[in-house]
Structure formats: structure tokens, C-alpha cells
Protein backbone atom coordinates (compact mmCIF):
# COMPACT_ATOMS: atom_id res chain seq x y z
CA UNK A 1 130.26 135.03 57.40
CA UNK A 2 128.51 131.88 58.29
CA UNK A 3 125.23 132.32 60.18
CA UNK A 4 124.64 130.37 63.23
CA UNK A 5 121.72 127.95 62.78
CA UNK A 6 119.87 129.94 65.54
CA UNK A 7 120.07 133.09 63.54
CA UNK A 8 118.97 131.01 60.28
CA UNK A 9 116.27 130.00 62.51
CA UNK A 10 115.44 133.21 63.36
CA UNK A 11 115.39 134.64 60.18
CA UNK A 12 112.77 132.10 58.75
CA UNK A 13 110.89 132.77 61.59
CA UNK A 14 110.62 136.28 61.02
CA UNK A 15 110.43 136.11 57.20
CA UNK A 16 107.37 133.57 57.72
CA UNK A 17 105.70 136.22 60.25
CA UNK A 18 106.27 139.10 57.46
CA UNK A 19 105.09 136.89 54.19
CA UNK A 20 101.80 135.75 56.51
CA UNK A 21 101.07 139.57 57.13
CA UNK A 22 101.57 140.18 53.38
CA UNK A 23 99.00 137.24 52.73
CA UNK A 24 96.52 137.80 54.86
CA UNK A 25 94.05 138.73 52.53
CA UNK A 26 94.50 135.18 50.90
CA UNK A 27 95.29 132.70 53.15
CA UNK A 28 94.41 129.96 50.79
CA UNK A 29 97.59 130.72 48.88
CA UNK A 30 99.50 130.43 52.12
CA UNK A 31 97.86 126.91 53.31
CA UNK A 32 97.70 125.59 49.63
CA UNK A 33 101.41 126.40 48.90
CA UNK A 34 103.53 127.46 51.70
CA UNK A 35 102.16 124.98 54.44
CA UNK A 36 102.56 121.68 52.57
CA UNK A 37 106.45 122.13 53.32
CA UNK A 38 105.83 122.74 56.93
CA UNK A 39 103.81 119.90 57.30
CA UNK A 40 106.80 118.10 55.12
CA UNK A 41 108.99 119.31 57.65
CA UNK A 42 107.38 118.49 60.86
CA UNK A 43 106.96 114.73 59.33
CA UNK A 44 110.82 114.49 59.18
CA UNK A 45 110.90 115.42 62.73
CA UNK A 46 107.53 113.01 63.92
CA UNK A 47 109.71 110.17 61.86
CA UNK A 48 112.27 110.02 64.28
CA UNK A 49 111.08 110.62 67.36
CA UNK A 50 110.01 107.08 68.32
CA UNK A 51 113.66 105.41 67.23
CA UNK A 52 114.96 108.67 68.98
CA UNK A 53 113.17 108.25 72.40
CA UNK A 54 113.36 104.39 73.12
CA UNK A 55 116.80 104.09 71.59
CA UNK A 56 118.31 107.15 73.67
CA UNK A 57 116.75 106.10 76.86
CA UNK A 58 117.69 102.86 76.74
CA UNK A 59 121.31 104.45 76.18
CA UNK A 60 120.85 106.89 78.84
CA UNK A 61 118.99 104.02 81.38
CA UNK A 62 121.82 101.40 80.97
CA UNK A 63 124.92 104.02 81.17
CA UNK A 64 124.18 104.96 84.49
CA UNK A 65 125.30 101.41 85.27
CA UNK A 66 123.27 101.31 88.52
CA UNK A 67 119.35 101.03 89.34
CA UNK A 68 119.72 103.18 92.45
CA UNK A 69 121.01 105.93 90.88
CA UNK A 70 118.33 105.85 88.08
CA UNK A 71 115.91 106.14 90.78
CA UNK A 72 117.57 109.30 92.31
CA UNK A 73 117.51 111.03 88.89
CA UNK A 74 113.80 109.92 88.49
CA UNK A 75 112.86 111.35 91.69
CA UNK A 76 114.86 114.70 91.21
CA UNK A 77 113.14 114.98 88.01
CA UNK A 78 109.63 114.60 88.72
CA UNK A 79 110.25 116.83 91.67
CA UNK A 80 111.80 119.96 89.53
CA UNK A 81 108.95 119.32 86.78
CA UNK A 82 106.31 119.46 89.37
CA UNK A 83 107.37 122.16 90.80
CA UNK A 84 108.21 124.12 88.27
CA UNK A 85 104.06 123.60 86.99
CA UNK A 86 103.38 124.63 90.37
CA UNK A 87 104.77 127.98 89.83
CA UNK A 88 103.77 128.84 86.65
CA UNK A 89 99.78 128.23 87.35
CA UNK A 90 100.45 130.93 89.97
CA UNK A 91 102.01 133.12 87.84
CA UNK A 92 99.46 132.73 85.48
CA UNK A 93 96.79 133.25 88.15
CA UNK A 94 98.82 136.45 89.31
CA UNK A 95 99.07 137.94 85.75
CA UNK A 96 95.53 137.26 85.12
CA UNK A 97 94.44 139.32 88.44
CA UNK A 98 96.33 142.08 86.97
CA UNK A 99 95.38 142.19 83.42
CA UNK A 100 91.84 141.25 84.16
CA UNK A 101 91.73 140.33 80.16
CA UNK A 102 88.00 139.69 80.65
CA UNK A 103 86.83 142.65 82.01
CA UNK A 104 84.81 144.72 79.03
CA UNK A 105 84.84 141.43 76.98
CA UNK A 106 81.26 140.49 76.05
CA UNK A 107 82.05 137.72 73.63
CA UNK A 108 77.99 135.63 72.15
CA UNK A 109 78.95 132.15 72.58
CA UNK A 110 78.03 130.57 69.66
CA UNK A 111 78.97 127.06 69.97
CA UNK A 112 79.16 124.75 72.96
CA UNK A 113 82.95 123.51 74.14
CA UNK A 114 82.24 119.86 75.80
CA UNK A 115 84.33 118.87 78.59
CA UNK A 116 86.54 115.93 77.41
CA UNK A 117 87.12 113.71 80.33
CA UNK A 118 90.73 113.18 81.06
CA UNK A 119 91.73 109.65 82.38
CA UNK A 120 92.00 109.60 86.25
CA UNK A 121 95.66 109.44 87.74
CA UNK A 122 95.55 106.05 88.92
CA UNK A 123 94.63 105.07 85.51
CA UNK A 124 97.03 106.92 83.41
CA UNK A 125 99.79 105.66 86.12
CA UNK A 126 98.17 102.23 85.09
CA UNK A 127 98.53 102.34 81.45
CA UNK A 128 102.05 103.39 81.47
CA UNK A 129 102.88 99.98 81.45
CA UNK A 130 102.25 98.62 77.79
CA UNK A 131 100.58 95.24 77.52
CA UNK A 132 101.92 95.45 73.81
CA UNK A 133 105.49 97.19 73.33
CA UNK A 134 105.26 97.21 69.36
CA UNK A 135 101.92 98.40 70.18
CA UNK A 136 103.01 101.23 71.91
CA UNK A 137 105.78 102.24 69.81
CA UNK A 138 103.26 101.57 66.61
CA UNK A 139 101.17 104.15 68.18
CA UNK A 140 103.75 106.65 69.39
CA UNK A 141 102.35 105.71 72.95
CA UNK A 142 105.14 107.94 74.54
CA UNK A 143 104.85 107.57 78.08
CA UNK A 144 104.33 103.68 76.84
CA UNK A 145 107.46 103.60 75.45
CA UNK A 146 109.88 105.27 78.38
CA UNK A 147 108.58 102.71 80.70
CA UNK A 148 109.63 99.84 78.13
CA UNK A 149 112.61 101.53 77.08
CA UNK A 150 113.78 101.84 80.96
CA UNK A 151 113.08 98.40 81.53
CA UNK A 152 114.99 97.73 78.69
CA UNK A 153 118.08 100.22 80.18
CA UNK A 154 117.45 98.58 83.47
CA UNK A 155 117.31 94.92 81.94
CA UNK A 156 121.09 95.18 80.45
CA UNK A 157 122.34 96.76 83.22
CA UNK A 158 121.65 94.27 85.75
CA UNK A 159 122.52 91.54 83.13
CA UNK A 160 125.76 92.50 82.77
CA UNK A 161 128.55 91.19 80.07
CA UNK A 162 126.04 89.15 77.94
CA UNK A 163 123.71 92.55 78.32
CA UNK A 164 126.31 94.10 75.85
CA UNK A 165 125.66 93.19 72.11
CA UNK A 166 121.60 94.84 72.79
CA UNK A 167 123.26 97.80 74.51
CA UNK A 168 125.55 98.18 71.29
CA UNK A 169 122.46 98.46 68.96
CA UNK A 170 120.88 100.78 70.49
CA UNK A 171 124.08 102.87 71.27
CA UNK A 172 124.27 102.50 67.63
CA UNK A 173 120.97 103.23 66.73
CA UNK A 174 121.19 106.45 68.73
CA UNK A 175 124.08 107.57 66.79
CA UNK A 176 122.20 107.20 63.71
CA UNK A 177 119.10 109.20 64.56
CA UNK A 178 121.78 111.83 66.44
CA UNK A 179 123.26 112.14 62.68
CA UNK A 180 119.91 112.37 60.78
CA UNK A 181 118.32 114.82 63.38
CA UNK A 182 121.46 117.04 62.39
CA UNK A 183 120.43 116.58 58.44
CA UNK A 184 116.83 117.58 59.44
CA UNK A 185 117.80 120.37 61.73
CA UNK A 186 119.59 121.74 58.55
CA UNK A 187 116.36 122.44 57.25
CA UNK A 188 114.85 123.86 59.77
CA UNK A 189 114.62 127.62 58.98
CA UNK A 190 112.97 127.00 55.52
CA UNK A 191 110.99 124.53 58.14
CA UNK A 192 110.11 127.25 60.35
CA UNK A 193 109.00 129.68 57.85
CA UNK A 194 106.52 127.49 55.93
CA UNK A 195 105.02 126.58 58.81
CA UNK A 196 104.48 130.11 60.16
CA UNK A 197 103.42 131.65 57.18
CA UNK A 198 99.89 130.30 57.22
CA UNK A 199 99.46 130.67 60.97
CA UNK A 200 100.35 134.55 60.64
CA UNK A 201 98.03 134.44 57.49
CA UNK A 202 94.81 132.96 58.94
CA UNK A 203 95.12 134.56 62.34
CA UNK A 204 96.08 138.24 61.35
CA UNK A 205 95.74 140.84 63.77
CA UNK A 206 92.64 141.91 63.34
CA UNK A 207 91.62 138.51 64.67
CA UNK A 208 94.02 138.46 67.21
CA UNK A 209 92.95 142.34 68.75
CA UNK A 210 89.89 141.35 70.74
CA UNK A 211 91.52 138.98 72.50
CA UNK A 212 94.89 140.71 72.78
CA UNK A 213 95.21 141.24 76.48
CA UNK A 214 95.31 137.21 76.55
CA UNK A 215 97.93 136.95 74.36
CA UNK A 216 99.99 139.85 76.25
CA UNK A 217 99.43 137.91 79.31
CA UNK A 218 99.98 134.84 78.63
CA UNK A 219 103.52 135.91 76.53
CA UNK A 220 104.77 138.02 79.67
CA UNK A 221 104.14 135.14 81.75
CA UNK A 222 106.22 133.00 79.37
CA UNK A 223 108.66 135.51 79.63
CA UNK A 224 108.72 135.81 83.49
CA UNK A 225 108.52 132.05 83.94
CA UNK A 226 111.69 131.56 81.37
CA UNK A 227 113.66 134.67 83.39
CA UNK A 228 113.02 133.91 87.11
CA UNK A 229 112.34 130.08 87.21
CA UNK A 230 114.89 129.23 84.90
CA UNK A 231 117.30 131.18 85.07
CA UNK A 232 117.12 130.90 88.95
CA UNK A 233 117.58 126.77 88.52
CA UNK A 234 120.43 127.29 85.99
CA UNK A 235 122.31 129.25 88.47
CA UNK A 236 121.80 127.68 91.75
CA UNK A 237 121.95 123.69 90.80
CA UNK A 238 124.40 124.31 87.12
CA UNK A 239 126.18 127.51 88.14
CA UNK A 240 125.65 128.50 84.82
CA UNK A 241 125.29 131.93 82.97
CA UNK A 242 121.63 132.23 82.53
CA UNK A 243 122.07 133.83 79.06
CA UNK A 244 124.73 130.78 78.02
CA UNK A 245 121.42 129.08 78.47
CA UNK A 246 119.00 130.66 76.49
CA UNK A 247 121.64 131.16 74.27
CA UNK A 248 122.30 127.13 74.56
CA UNK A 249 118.42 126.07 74.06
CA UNK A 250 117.45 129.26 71.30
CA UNK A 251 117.42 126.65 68.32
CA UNK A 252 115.04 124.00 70.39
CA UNK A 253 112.81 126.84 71.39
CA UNK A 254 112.83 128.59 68.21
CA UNK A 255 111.70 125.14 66.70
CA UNK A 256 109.17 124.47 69.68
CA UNK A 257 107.57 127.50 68.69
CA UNK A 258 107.03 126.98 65.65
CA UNK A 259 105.75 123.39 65.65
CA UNK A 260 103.95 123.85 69.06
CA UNK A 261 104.98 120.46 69.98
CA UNK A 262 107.27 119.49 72.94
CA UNK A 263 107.17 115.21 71.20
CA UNK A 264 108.17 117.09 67.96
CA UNK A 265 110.98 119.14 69.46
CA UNK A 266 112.64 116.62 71.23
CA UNK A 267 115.35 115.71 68.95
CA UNK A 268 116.62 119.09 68.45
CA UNK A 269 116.41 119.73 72.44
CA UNK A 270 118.33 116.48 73.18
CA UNK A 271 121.24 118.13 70.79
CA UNK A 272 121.30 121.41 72.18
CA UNK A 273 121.36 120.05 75.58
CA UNK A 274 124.35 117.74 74.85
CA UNK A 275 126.30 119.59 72.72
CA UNK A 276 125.16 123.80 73.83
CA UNK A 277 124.58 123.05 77.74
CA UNK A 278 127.45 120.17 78.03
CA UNK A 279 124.63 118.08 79.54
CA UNK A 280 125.94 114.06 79.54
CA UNK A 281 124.63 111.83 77.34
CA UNK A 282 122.85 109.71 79.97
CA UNK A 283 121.15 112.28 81.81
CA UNK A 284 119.50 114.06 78.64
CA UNK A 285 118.26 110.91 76.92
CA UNK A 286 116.55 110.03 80.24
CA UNK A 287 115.31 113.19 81.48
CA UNK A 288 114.56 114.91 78.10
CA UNK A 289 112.19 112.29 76.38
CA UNK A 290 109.98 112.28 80.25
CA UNK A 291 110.28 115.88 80.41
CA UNK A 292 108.31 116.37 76.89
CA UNK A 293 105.64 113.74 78.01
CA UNK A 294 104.96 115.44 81.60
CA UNK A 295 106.20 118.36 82.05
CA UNK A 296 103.76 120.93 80.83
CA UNK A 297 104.81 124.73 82.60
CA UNK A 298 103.69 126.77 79.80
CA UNK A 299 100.33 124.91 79.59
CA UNK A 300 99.88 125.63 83.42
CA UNK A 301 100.51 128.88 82.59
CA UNK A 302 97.95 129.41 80.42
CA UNK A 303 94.87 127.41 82.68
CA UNK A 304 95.89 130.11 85.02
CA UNK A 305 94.99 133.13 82.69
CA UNK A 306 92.29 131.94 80.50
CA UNK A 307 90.46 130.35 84.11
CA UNK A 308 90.68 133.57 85.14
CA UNK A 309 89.93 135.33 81.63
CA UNK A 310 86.44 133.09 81.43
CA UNK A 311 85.54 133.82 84.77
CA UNK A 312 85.78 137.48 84.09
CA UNK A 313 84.28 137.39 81.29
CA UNK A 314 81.52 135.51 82.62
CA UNK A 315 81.40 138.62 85.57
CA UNK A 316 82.21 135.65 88.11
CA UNK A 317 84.78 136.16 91.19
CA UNK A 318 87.02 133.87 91.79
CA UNK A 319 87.97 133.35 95.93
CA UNK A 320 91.38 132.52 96.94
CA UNK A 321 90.12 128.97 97.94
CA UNK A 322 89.27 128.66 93.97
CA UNK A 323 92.59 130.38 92.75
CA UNK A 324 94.38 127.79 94.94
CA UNK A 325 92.47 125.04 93.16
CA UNK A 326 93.04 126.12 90.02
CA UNK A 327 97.10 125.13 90.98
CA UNK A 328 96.82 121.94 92.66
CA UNK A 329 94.47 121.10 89.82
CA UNK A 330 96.66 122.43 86.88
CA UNK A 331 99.68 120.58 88.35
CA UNK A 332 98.48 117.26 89.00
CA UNK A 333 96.65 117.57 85.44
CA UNK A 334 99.96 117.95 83.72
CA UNK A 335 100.74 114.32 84.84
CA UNK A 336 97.15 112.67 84.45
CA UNK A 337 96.63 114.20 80.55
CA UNK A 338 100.10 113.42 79.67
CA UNK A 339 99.96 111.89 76.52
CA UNK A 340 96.39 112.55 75.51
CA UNK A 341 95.50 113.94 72.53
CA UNK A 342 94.55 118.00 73.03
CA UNK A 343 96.03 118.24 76.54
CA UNK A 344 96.17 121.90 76.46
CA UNK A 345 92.42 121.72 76.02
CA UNK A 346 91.61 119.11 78.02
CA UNK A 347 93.44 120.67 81.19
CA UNK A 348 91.63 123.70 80.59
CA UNK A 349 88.11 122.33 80.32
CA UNK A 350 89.24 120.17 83.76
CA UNK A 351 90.55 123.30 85.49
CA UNK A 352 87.19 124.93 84.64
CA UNK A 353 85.18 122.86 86.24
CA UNK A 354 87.38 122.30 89.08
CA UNK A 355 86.06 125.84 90.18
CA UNK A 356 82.69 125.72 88.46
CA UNK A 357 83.18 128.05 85.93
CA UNK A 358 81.16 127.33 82.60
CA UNK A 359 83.23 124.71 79.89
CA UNK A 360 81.34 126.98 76.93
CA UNK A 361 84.15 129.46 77.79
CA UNK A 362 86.91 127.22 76.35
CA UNK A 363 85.21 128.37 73.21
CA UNK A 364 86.41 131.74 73.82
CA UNK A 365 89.85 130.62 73.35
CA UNK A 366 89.68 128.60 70.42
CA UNK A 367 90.58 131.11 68.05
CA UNK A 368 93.57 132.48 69.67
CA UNK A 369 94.68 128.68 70.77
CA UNK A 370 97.12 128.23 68.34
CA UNK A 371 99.18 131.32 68.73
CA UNK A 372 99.34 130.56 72.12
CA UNK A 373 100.12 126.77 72.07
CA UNK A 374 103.08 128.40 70.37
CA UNK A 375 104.30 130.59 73.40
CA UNK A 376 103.09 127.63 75.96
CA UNK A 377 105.16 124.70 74.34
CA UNK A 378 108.24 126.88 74.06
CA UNK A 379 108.29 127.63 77.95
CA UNK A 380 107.86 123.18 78.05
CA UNK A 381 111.05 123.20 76.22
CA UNK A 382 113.08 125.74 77.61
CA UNK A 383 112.03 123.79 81.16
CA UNK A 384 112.96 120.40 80.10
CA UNK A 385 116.06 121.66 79.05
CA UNK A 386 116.71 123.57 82.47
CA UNK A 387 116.27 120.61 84.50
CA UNK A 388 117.95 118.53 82.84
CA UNK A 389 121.38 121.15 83.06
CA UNK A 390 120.03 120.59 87.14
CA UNK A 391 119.66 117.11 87.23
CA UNK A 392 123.18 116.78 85.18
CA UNK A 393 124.64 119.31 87.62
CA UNK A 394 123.54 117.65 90.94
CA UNK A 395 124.81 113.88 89.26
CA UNK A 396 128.10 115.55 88.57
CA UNK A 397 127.28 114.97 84.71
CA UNK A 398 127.06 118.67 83.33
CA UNK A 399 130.34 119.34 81.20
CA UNK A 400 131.89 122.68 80.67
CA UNK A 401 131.64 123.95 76.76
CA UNK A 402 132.85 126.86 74.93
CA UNK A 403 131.00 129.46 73.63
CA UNK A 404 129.73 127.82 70.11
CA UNK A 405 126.43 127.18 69.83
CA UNK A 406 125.17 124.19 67.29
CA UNK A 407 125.58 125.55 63.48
């Protein structure tokens, strides 16, 4: 019988998770061996991503054959992903109330987390627009390279007939990375296991225990994000079956957890969204690639439990002025860090002092960070993909498919 590529997925996943147990006493083996094909891996994915992104959405920018309607679906978009950050901070703030994962923690501080200053709004709105476009696209500049790739879409669309030959490279060129991220998704379960097996290996469970109440929380939240929010969008705007859709985006999340990177996922979460959710070509190579530069749910999830995890452990209360802070902070923060380096942290360290609690508690996180960047950028994924089954939905763009998922 031939095995789905989510269950080959699956398997490496779970086959990394058991051969990092079984070297945890020597992790060197694991990092010295095992993680050079991860990293391997991961490159094949990083390689395409930039051809992937600006030659998709100018694809998906020009197809819609009219500015106006580009503008609706960039407005719906930002809405749902805003939103949707909204809502997870607060569930992260209401799981952290509950678990009270600081309480009884009295972790020595030994070294000093500085604050790293994320740009302000106005200036990250600023910089979108790239002085240098081969600059930008040198550099990976990803939020640089939507805005020059949609005035590219834009460009051809209001040019018309002699707009054609351009949009037939880069229809072309978008076939070609389509094919290749199929040959690299092929090796993505001996992908997956090499680069959990060191994670598993240096972060056994007896490093994990003291801090396991964060990692319960912040995994339920996950959880409850994925099943309410989600599933809730995929049924009112797609009137789809909730578990067609996590059936539908398994293989980009699987990957997403893995890597912990929404950039890195993106080519396998613009095929499952085509091909597994029937969303159109147009509407997932527009609001895919600006989903995985802004949209950062799981992240907001987590400010919300390790604010309140620091403050706890720090014997500090938070009021409900603060707790509402910590939202409108954590939500406009996953816009203004997007495409910085360390957002994760750097929204965490902002949230902090946003309601005065002490940066050194990012610290207290550090070791853990990993194995929850994993959880965090799977929720990103699963949430760009269930907007975009929204967005095609309310354009009239989702498609009906059967019941086979990408193999």
C-alpha cells in the first residue's frame, strides 16, 4: 500500500522524536551526524522561497485582472490575520491565568536578556517599499519583495496586451518552482526526522520538566486556537469540513513544525492549499506569501503565557488594564516585527515591557524556546492556510476536491 506523504511525514517525525530520546546521552552524535541533513534539507526549501514568493504573487496579483479587487482581498486579509492574533493573545492570557505555570517556580537568573528594540510601525510600514528590488530579493527582504512583486502584478495588469510576455515568465517560472517544491517535498520525512533528532536529543525531558506547565500551556492553546478559530472560519466563510482541513494542511504543518519557520514552509503550504483545500491559484500566491510575513497567531499565543509565566514567577499581579495591553500590544507587534530577525523574541521582550515586567525573564524561556517555536509556527501555518480557504471562499475562488490528499 502506498503511504500518503502525510503519514511518511509523520512517521519521520516520530522516528526522529524516538532516535533523539535514544541519544540523549550523546547529543554530539545527533548534531554531528543526523542534523547536517536537516540543515541540507531546510536549504532546499530556503532556495526556493524567494523565486517562489515574487514569482507566485506576481501570478496571483496580475490574474485577478483588476486593482479593485486586489484591494478587497488585501483588506479581507489583513482583517482575518489581525484578528485572528487578537484572539490567540487572549487565549494565551486565559490559559496562563489557569495554569499559573509560574507559581512555585523560583528559577536564579543567571544571565541578563536585553530588550532588542523592534522598529516602530510607521517605520516598518516605511521600509516595505524597497529602494533596491535586487536588494531586497538578495537579502530575502520578504515583506520587500511582496510589495515589488504586487507592483509588478499590478504593473501588467493595468498594461494590458503588451503586459503579456512578463506575465508568461513568471507564470512559467511559477510552474517550475511548483515542480521542484514537489521533488523537495519528496524528501521531506527523511527531512523531518534529521532535523528532529537533535532537538529531542539536546532538549530531553529532563530539561524540559521544570518548565513543563509552559509547554502544556502553550500546546493546549495551539490546540484550542487550531479547533475553535479555525475550524470556526473554515465553516462559516468555506463551508468546509473542519477535519477535510486539517486533513488538507497536515503535510504543511507537519513540516512547519519541524523547521519552525512559517518563510520556510511556504512552498509546501501554497501546494496543500491549491491542490488539498481547492484554494485558486490567485488567491493562495497572494494571500499565502503575506500571511507567513505577518501573520504570527501562535507567537501571540505564546507572549500571552510566558507574560504571564514571568510575571508569576516574578510574584507580580497582573490587572486587567495590563492583561488588555498585553493584546493590543501582541497584535500590533505581529505587524511592526514582521520580518525581523528573532521576532518571537523580540515581541516578547516588547510585550514585557509594555506592562513593566522585568526583560531578564525572557531568559527563563530560552531553553524551552525552541520546542515551542515549534508548536507556535505550526498554529502560523495552519492560520494562513485557513484564511486563505476564507478569502478564496468569499471571492468565489475556493474549488471543490475529492478526498486525496497530496502523496
Amino acid at each position: 500500500m502506498k503511504l500518503k506523504l502525510t503519514t511518511k511525514i509523520l512517521i519521520g517525525l516520530l522516528a526522529g522524536i524516538i532516535v533523539g530520546l535514544l541519544l540523549g546521552g550523546s547529543p554530539e552524535i545527533a548534531e554531528k551526524y543526523i542534523a547536517p541533513f536537516g540543515t541540507l534539507f531546510f536549504n532546499l526549501i530556503r532556495m526556493i522561497i524567494v523565486p517562489l514568493v515574487l514569482s507566485s504573487l506576481v501570478v496571483g496579483a496580475a490574474s485577478t485582472g483588476d486593482v479593485r479587487k486586489l484591494g478587497r482581498m488585501g483588506g479581507k486579509t489583513v482583517a482575518f490575520y489581525l484578528g485572528t492574533t487578537a484572539v490567540a493573545v487572549t487565549i494565551g492570557l486565559i490559559l496562563g491565568n489557569l495554569f499559573s505555570p509560574g507559581s512555585g517556580i523560583a528559577m536564579p537568573i543567571n544571565e541578563t536578556a536585553e530588550a532588542v528594540s523592534a522598529p516602530p510601525l510607521l517605520e516598518t510600514l516605511i521600509n516595505i517599499i524597497p529602494s533596491n528590488p535586487l536588494q531586497a530579493i538578495v537579502n530575502a527582504n520578504m515583506l520587500q519583495i511582496i510589495a515589488f512583486a504586487l507592483f509588478i502584478g499590478v504593473g501588467i495588469t493595468t498594461v494590458g496586451e503588451k503586459g503579456k510576455p512578463l506575465f508568461n515568465f513568471f507564470e512559467s517560472l511559477a510552474e517550475v518552482m511548483y515542480k521542484i517544491t514537489a521533488f523537495i517535498m519528496s524528501l521531506a520525512p527523511y527531512g523531518v526526522f534529521a532535523l528532529i533528532v537533535p532537538v529531542v536529543a539536546v532538549n530531553g525531558p529532563s530539561v524540559l520538566a521544570p518548565l513543563v506547565k509552559v509547554i502544556i500551556a502553550v500546546y493546549l492553546g495551539a490546540l484550542i486556537h487550531a479547533i475553535v478559530v479555525y475550524s470556526s472560519i473554515v465553516k462559516a466563510f468555506g463551508k468546509m469540513n473542519p477535519l477535510k482541513f486539517f486533513k488538507g494542511v497536515a503535510p504543511a504543518a507537519t513540516v512547519a513544525y519541524s523547521t519552525a519557520s512559517s518563510a520556510g514552509t511556504l512552498p509546501v503550504t501554497i501546494k496543500s492549499a491549491k491542490e488539498n483545500l481547492g484554494v485558486s491559484n490567485g488567491v493562495a500566491s497572494f494571500v499565502l506569501p503575506l500571511g507567513a510575513t505577518i501573520n504570527m497567531d501562535g507567537t501571540a499565543l505564546y507572549q500571552g503565557v510566558c507574560a504571564l509565566f514571568v510575571a508569576q514567577v516574578y510574584g507580580l499581579e497582573l490587572a486587567l488594564a495590563q492583561q488588555v495591553t498585553i493584546v493590543l500590544t501582541a497584535t500590533l507587534a505581529s505587524i511592526g516585527t514582521a520580518g525581523v530577525p528573532g521576532a518571537g523574541f523580540i515581541m516578547l521582550t516588547m510585550v514585557l515591557t509594555a506592562v513593566g515586567l522585568p526583560i531578564e525573564g525572557a531568559a527563563l524561556i530560552a531553553g524551552i524556546d525552541r520546542v515551542l517555536d515549534m508548536a507556535r509556527t505550526a498554529v502560523n501555518v495552519v492560520g494562513d492556510s485557513a484564511v486563505a480557504v476564507a478569502v478564496a471562499a468569499t471571492e468565489d475562488e475556493l474549488e471543490p476536491v475529492t478526498e486525496k490528499v497530496t502523496s
